[in-house]
Protein backbone atom coordinates (compact mmCIF):
# COMPACT_ATOMS: atom_id res chain seq x y z
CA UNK A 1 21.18 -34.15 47.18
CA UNK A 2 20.25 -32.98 43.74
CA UNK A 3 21.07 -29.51 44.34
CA UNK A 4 24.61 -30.51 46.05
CA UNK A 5 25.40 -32.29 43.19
CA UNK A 6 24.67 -29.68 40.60
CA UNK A 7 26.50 -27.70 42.47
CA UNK A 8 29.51 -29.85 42.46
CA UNK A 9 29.04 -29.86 38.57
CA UNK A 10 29.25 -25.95 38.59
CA UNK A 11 32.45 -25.51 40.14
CA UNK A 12 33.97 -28.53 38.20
CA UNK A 13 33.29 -27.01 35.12
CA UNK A 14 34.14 -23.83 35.58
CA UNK A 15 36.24 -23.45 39.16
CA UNK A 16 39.26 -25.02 37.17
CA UNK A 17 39.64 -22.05 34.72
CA UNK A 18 42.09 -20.46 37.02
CA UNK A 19 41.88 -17.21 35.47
CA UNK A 20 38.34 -17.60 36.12
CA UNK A 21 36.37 -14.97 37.50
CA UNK A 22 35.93 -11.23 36.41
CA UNK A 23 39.23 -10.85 35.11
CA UNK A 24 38.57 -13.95 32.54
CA UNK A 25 36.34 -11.36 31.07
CA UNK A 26 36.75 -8.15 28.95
CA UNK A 27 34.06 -6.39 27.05
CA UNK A 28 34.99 -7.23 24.06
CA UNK A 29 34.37 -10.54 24.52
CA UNK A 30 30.72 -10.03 25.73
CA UNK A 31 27.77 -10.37 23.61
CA UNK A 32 26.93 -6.41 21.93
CA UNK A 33 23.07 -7.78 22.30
CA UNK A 34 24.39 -7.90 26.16
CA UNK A 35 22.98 -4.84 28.08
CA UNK A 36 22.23 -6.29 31.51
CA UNK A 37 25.05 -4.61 33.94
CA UNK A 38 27.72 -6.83 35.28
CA UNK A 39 29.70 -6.88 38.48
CA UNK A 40 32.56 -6.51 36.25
CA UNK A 41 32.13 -3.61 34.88
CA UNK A 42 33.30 -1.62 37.54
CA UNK A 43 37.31 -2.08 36.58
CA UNK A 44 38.89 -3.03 33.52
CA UNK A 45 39.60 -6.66 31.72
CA UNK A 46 43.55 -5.18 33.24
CA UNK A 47 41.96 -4.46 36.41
CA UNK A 48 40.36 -7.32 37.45
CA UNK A 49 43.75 -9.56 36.17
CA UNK A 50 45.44 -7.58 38.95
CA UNK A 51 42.94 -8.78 41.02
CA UNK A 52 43.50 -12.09 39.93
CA UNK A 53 47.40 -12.03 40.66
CA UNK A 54 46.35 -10.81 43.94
CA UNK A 55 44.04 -13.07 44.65
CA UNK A 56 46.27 -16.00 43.54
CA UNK A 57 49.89 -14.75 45.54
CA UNK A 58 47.30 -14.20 48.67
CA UNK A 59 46.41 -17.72 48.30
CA UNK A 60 50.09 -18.73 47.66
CA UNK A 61 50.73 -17.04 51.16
CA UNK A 62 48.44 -19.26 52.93
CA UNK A 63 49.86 -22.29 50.89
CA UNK A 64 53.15 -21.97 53.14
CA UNK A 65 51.43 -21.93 56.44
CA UNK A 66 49.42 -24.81 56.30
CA UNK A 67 50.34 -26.76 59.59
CA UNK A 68 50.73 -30.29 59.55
CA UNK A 69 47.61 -31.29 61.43
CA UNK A 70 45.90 -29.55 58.03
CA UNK A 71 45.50 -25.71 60.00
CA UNK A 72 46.14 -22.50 59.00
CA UNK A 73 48.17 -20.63 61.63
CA UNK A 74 47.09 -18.84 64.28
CA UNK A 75 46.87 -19.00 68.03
CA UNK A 76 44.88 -22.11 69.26
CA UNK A 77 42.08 -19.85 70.28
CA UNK A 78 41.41 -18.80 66.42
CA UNK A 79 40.73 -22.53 65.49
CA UNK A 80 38.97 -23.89 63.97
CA UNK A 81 37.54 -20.37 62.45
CA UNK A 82 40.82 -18.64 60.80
CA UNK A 83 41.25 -22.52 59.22
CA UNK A 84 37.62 -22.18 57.54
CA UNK A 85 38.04 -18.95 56.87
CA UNK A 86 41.15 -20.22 54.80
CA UNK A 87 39.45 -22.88 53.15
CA UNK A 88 36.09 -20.40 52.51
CA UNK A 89 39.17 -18.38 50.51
CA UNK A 90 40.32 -21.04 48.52
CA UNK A 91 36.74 -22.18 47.65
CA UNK A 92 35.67 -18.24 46.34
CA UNK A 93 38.81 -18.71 43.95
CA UNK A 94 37.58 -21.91 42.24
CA UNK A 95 39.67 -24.11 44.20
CA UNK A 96 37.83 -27.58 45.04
CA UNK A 97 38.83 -30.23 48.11
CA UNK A 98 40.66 -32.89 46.38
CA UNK A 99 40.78 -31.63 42.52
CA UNK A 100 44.13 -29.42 41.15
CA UNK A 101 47.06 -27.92 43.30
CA UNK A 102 45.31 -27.38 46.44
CA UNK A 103 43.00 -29.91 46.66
CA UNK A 104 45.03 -31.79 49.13
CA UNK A 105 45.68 -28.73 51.03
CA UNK A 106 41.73 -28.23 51.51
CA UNK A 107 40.65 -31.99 52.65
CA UNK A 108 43.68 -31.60 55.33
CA UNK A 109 41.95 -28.86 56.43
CA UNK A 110 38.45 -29.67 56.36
CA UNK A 111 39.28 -33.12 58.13
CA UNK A 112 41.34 -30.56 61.04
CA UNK A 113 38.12 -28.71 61.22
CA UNK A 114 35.94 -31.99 62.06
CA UNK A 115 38.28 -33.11 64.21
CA UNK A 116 38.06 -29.56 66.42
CA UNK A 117 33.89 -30.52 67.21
CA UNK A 118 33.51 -31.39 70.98
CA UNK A 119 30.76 -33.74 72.18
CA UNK A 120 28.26 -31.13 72.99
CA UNK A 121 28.29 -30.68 69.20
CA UNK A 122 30.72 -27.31 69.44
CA UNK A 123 33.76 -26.49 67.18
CA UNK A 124 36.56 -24.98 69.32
CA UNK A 125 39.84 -26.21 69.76
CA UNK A 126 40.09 -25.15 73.12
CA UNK A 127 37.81 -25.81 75.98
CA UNK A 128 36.20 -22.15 76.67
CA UNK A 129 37.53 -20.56 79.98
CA UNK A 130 35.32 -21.24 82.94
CA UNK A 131 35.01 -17.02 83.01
CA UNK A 132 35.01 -14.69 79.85
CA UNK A 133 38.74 -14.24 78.70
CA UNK A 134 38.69 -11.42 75.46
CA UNK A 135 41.43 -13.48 73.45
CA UNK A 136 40.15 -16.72 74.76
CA UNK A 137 37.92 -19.93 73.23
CA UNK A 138 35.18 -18.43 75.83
CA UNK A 139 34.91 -15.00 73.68
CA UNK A 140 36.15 -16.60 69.89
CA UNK A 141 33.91 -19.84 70.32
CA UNK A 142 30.53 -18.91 69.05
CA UNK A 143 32.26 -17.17 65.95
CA UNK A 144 34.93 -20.51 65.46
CA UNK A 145 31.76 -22.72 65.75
CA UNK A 146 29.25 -20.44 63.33
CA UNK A 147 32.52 -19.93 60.55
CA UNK A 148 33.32 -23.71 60.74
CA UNK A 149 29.50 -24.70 60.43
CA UNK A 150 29.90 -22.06 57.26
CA UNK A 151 32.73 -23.52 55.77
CA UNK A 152 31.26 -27.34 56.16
CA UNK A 153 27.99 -26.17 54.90
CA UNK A 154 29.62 -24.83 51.28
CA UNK A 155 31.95 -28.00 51.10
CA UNK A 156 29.35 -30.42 51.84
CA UNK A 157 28.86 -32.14 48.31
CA UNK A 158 31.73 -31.20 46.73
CA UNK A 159 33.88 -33.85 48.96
CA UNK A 160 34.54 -37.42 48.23
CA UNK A 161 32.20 -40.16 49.96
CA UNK A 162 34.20 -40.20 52.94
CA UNK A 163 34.79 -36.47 54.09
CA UNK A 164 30.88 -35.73 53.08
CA UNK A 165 29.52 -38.40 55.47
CA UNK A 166 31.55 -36.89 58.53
CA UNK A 167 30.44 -33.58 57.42
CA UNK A 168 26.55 -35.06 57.19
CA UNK A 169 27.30 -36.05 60.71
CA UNK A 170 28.77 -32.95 62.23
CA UNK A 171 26.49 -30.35 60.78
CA UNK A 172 23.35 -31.69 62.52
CA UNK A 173 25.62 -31.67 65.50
CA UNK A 174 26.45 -28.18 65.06
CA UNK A 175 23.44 -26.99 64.49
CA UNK A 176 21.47 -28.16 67.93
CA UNK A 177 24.64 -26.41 69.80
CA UNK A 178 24.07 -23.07 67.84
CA UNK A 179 20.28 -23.70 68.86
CA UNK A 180 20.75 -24.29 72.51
CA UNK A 181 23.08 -20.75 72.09
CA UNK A 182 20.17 -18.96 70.72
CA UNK A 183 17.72 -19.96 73.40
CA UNK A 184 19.41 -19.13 76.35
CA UNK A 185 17.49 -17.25 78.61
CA UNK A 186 17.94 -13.39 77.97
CA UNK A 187 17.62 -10.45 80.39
CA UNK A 188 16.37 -8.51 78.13
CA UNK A 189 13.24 -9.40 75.62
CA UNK A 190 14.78 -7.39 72.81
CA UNK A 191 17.96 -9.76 72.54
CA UNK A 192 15.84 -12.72 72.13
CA UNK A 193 16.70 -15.01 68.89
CA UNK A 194 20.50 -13.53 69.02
CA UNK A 195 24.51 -14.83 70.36
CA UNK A 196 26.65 -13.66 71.96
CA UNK A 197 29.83 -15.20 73.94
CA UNK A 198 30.07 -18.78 74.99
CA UNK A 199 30.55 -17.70 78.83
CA UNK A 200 30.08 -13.88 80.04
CA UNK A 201 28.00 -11.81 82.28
CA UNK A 202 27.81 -8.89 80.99
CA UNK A 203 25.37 -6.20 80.47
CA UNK A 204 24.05 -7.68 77.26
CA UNK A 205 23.50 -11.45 76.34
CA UNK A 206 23.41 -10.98 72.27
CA UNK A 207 25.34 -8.84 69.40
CA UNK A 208 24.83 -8.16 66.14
CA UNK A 209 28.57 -9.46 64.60
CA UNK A 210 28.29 -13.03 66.71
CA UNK A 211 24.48 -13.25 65.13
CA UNK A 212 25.47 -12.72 61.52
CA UNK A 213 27.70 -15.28 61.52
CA UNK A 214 25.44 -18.08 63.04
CA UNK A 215 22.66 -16.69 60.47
CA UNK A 216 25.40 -17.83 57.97
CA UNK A 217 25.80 -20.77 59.20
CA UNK A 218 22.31 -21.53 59.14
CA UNK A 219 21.75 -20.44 55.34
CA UNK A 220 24.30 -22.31 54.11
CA UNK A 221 23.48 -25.42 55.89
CA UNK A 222 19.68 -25.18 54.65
CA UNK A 223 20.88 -24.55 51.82
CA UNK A 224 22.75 -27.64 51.43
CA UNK A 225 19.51 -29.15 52.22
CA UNK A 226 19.81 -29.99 55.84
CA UNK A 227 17.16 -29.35 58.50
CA UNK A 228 16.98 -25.84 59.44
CA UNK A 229 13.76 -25.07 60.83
CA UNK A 230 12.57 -21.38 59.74
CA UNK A 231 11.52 -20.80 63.39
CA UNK A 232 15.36 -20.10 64.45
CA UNK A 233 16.21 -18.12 61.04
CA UNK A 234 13.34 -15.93 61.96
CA UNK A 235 14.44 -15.21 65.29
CA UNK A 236 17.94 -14.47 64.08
CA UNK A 237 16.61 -12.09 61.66
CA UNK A 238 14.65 -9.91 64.27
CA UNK A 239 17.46 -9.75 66.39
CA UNK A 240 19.60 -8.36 63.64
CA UNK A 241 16.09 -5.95 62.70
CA UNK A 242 15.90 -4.85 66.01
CA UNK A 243 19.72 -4.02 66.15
CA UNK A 244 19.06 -1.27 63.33
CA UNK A 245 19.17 2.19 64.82
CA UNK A 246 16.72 4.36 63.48
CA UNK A 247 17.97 7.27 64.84
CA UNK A 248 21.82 6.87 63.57
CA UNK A 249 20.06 5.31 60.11
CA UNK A 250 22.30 2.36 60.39
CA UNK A 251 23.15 -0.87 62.31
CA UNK A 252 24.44 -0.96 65.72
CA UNK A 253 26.43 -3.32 67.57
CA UNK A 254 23.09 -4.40 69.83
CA UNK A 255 20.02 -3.65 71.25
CA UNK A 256 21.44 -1.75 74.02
CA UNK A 257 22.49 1.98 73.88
CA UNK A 258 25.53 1.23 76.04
CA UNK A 259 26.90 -0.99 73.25
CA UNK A 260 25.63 1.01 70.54
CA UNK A 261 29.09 0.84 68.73
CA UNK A 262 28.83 1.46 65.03
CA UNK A 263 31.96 0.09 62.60
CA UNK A 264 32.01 -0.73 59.10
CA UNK A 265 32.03 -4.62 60.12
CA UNK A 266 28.59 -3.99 62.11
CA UNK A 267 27.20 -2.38 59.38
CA UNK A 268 28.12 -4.45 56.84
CA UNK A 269 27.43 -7.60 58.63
CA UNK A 270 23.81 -5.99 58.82
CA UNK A 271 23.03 -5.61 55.16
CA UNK A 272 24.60 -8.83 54.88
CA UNK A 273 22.23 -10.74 57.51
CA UNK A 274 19.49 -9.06 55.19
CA UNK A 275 19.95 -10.34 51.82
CA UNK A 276 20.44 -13.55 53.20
CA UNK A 277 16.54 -13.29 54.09
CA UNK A 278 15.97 -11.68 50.87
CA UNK A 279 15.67 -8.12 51.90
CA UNK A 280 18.59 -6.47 50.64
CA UNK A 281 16.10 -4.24 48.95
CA UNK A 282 14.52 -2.71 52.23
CA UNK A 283 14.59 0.55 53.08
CA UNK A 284 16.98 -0.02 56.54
CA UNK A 285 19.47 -1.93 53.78
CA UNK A 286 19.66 0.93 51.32
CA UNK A 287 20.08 3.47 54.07
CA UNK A 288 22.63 1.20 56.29
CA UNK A 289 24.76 0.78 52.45
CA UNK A 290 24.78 4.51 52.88
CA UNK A 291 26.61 4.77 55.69
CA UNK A 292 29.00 2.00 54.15
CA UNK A 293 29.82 5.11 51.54
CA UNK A 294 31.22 6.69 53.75
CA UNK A 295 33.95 4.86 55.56
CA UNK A 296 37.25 5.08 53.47
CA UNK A 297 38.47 1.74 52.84
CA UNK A 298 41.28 3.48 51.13
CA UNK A 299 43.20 4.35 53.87
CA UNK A 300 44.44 1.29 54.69
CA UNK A 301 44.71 0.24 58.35
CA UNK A 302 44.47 2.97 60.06
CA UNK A 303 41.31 3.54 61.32
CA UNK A 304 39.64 2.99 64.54
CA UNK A 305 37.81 -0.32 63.85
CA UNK A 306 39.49 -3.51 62.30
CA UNK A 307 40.45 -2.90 58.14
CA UNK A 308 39.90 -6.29 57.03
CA UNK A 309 36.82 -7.78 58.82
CA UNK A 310 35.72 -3.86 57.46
CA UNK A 311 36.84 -4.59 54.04
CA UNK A 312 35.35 -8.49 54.02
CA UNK A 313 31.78 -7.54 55.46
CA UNK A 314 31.09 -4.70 53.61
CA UNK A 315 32.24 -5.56 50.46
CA UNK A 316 29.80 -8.26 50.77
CA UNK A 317 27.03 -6.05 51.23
CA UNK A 318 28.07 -4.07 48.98
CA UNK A 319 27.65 -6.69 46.05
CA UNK A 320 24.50 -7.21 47.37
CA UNK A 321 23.18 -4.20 47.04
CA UNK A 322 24.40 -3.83 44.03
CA UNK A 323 24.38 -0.58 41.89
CA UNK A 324 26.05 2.46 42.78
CA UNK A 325 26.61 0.75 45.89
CA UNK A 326 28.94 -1.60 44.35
CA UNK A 327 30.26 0.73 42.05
CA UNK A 328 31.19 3.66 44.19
CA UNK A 329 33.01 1.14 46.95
CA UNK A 330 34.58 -1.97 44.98
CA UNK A 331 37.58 -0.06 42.97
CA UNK A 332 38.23 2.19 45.64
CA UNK A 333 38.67 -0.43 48.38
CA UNK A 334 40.07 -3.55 46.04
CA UNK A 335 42.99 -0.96 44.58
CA UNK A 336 43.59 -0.13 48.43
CA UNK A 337 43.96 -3.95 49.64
CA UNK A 338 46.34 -4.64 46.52
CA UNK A 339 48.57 -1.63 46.87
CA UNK A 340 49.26 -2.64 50.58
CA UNK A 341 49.75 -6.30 50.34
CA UNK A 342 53.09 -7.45 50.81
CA UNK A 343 56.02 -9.20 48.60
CA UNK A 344 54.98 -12.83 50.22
CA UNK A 345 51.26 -11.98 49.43
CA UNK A 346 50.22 -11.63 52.49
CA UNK A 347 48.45 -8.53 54.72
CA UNK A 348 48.58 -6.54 57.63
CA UNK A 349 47.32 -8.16 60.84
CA UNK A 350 44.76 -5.93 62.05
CA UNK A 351 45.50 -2.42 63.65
CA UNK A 352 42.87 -2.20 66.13
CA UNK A 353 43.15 -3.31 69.97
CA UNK A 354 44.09 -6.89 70.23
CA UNK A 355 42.54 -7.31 66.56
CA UNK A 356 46.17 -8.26 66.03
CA UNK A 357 45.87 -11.29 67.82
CA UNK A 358 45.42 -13.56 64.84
CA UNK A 359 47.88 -13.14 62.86
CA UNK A 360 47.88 -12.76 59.17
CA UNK A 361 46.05 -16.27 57.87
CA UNK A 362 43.40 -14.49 59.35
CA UNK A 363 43.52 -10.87 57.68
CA UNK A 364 44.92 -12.43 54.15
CA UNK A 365 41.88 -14.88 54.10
CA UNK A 366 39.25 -11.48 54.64
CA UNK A 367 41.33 -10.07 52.20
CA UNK A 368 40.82 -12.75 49.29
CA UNK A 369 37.42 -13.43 50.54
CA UNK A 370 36.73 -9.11 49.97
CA UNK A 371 38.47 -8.94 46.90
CA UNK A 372 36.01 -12.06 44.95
CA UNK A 373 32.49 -11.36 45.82
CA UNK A 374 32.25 -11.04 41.56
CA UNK A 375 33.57 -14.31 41.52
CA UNK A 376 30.31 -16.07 42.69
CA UNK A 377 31.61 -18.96 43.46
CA UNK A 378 30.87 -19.54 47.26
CA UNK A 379 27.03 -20.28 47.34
CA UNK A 380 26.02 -18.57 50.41
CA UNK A 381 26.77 -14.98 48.75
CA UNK A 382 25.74 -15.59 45.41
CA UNK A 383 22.76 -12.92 44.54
């Protein structure tokens, strides 16, 4: 309880400097004794205040489609994930639940997301389909219920008395669904400790980008001090080890060389499951940020996988890693989001498939959320 509040002290103090954040910053204002490199330094004290405004009209976006049940908009199948994804946007901005202009805004939607957990300890505001259906709560519920588990896990202790105890309710909840997930029986030995779809038989029964969001869910939850035995992070994280393809030098989308797909969002989501196990320094990290290099976030939306879960994952892992890593991809990709985000503040849905099928809460909350990894505000991707 110590560490939540301390870390409720943290983003008091210095969330509300709205302006806060890289672009609060120029060099000049740094100590000369100061030689220790900074996130920062890869754009200007002008640069990162364009990120700022960004940031801040991205947020203003999402402002005006707040629903009145306290959601974010999107199709009923999206919820309650697109709604914490909202809320985790807010929160990397310095925005708190209950303190300054959004405040309100953010309880309304943490109480929606509470509301959305079902009795068997799932969040998903639909009842999954009987059979797998691709746009359906049957193939979105694993990621709504890992991204709301997320999002509950970084507000937990920086509520009032009343939200935190439903939240100290629903995360234990949460966590013995995403448990009895993980320990279904798989075909195949090498999927063990992974996700995959609430309902589908398919030829594979676990995938890397369902895994590394329940591995999130996990860390932040633990590390809001609830029980999390090691036992099921350690399973996650040999799933997501075994999922790296030696032969490619990179992550892959499973175990499976039928479903061997390879996008920026695998990758990143990769490196990302890494450093939250502390090995962002390992050998399959550095080479998998490698192959991050070379996507072009700066052609915006046109590629064959989806932009913005792209942009949001690797960007991430980028940070991470750190370095040249962060230097060589951060202005490139933040000067692409900004030059392609519209009047209202808002951004493309996704070109890719059906990745359209959310809607733009969606793509302008991976947006903010890859534009403020310098930020470090949101606990679970501090480094």
């Amino acid at each position: 309880m110590l560490r939540s509040l301390f870390r409720q002290i943290v983003f008091c103090c210095c969330g509300w400097l709205i302006g806060f954040g890289p672009g609060a910053f120029s060099a000049a204002e740094e100590s000369p004794q100061s030689l220790t490199p900074s996130p920062r330094d890869v754009l200007t004290a002008a640069q990162w205040r364009d990120v700022d405004r960004s940031i801040d009209r991205g947020l203003d976006y999402l402002a005006m489609q707040q629903q009145a049940d306290g959601s974010f908009q999107t199709p009923a199948t999206g919820q309650p994930g697109v709604t914490s994804l909202c809320v985790l946007a807010y929160l990397s901005r310095g925005h708190l639940p209950g303190v300054g202009p959004h405040g309100e805004r953010l309880e309304r939607a943490i109480e929606f997301v509470l509301t959305t957990q079902r009795e068997d300890g799932m969040f998903s505001l639909v009842e999954p389909e009987p059979r797998h259906v691709h746009d359906g709560a049957s193939h979105a519920g694993n990621y709504n219920h890992a991204i709301a588990g997320l999002m509950l896990g970084e507000v937990y202790g920086m509520t009032g008395p009343k939200l935190r105890e439903r939240i100290k309710q629903a995360i234990p909840r949460g966590l013995e669904f995403l448990r009895r997930q993980q320990t279904r029986p798989k075909r195949n030995p090498d999927e063990k400790g992974g996700w995959r779809y609430i309902r589908q038989r398919q030829a594979i029964d676990a995938d890397l980008s369902v895994t590394s969001w329940q591995l999130m869910f996990m860390r932040s939850a633990r590390n809001a001090e609830f029980d999390v035995p090691k036992e099921w992070i350690d399973d996650a994280m040999a799933y997501i080890r075994r999922c790296f393809n030696h032969r490619q030098g990179t992550f892959a989308y499973s175990t499976h060389r039928s479903y061997g797909l390879v996008t920026p969002g695998i990758v990143g989501g990769g490196i990302v499951s890494l450093s939250l196990g502390g090995e962002h320094e390992t050998e399959i990290a550095q080479l998998a940020g490698q192959k991050v290099l070379k996507y072009s976030f700066a052609r915006y939306n046109t590629s064959s996988y989806p932009y913005h879960y792209g942009a949001y994952y690797c960007s991430q892992a980028m940070f991470q890693l750190g370095g040249d890593y962060w230097r060589q991809f951060y202005p490139k990709m933040s000067r692409a989001l900004m030059e392609n985000q519209h009047r209202d503040g808002s951004w493309d849905r996704e070109n890719f498939n059906n990745g359209d099928y959310f809607g733009r809460c969606y793509t302008t909350s991976l947006s903010v959320l890859a534009l403020t990894p310098a930020y470090q505000l949101l606990p679970i991707y501090q480094r």
